[in-house]
Protein backbone atom coordinates (compact mmCIF):
# COMPACT_ATOMS: atom_id res chain seq x y z
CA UNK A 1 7.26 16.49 7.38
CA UNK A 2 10.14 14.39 6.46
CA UNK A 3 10.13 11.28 4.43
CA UNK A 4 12.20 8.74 3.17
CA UNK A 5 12.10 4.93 1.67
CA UNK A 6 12.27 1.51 3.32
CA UNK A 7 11.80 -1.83 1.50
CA UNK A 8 9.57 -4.08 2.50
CA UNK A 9 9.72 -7.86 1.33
CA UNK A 10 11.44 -5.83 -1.42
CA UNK A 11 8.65 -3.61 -1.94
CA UNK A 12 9.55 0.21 -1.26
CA UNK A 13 7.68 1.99 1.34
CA UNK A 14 7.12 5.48 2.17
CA UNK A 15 7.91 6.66 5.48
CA UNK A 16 6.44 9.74 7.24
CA UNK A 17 9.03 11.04 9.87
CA UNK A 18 6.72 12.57 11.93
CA UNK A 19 8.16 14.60 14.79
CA UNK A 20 11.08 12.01 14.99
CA UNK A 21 14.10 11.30 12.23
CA UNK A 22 15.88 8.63 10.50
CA UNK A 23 17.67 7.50 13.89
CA UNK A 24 14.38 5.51 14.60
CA UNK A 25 14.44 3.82 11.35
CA UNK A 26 16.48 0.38 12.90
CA UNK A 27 13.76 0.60 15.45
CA UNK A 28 11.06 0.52 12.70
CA UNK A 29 12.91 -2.23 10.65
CA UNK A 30 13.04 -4.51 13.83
CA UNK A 31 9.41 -3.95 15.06
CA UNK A 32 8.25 -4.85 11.60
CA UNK A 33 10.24 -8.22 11.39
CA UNK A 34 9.18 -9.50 15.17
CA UNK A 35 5.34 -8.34 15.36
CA UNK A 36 3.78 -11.15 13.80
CA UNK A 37 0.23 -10.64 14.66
CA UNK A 38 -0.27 -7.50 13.38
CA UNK A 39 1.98 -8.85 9.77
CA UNK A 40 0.10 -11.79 9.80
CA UNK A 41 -3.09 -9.26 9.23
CA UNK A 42 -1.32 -7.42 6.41
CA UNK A 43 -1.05 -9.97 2.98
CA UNK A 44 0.58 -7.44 1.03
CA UNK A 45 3.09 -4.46 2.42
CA UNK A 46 2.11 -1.45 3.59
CA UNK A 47 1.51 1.19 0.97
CA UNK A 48 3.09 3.59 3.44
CA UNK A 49 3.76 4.09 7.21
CA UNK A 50 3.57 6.97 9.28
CA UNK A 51 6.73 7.16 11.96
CA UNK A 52 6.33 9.00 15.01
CA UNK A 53 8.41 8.28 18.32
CA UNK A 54 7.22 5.91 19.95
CA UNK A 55 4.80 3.81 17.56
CA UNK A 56 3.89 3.24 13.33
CA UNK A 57 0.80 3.33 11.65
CA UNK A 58 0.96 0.77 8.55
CA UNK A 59 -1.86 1.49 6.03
CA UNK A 60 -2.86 -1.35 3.71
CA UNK A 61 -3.72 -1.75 0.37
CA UNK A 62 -7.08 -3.08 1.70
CA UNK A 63 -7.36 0.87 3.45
CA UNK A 64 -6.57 -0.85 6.68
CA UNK A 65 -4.73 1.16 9.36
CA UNK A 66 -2.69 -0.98 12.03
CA UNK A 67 -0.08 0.52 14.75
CA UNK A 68 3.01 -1.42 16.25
CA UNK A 69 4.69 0.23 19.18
CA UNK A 70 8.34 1.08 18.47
CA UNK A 71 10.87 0.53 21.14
């Protein structure tokens, strides 16, 4: 398994690339910034995300797990 950084409301992340890369990153980046309901839910950022192709698990501080689809 892969990982790498992102920053979050300058906050780093952890990423999990899990059976996908660091092409889908953008993808990530923009799904985080437009899905408001599920970042309304989430006061603080993610303490890391799981990638795979087609969707992101975001688990909280709180030890809340949330997905957003990744297109």
């Amino acid at each position: 398994m892969n990982r790498t950084n992102i920053s979050y409301n300058d906050v780093p992340v952890v990423v999990n690339l899990i059976g996908t890369d660091l092409k889908l990153i953008p993808s990530l980046l923009s799904a985080l910034k437009h899905n408001k309901i599920t970042l309304g839910a989430i006061h603080n950022p993610p303490l890391q995300i799981d990638l795979f192709s087609s969707e992101a698990l975001l688990y909280s501080d709180e030890g809340d797990k949330f997905r957003i689809p990744i297109f």
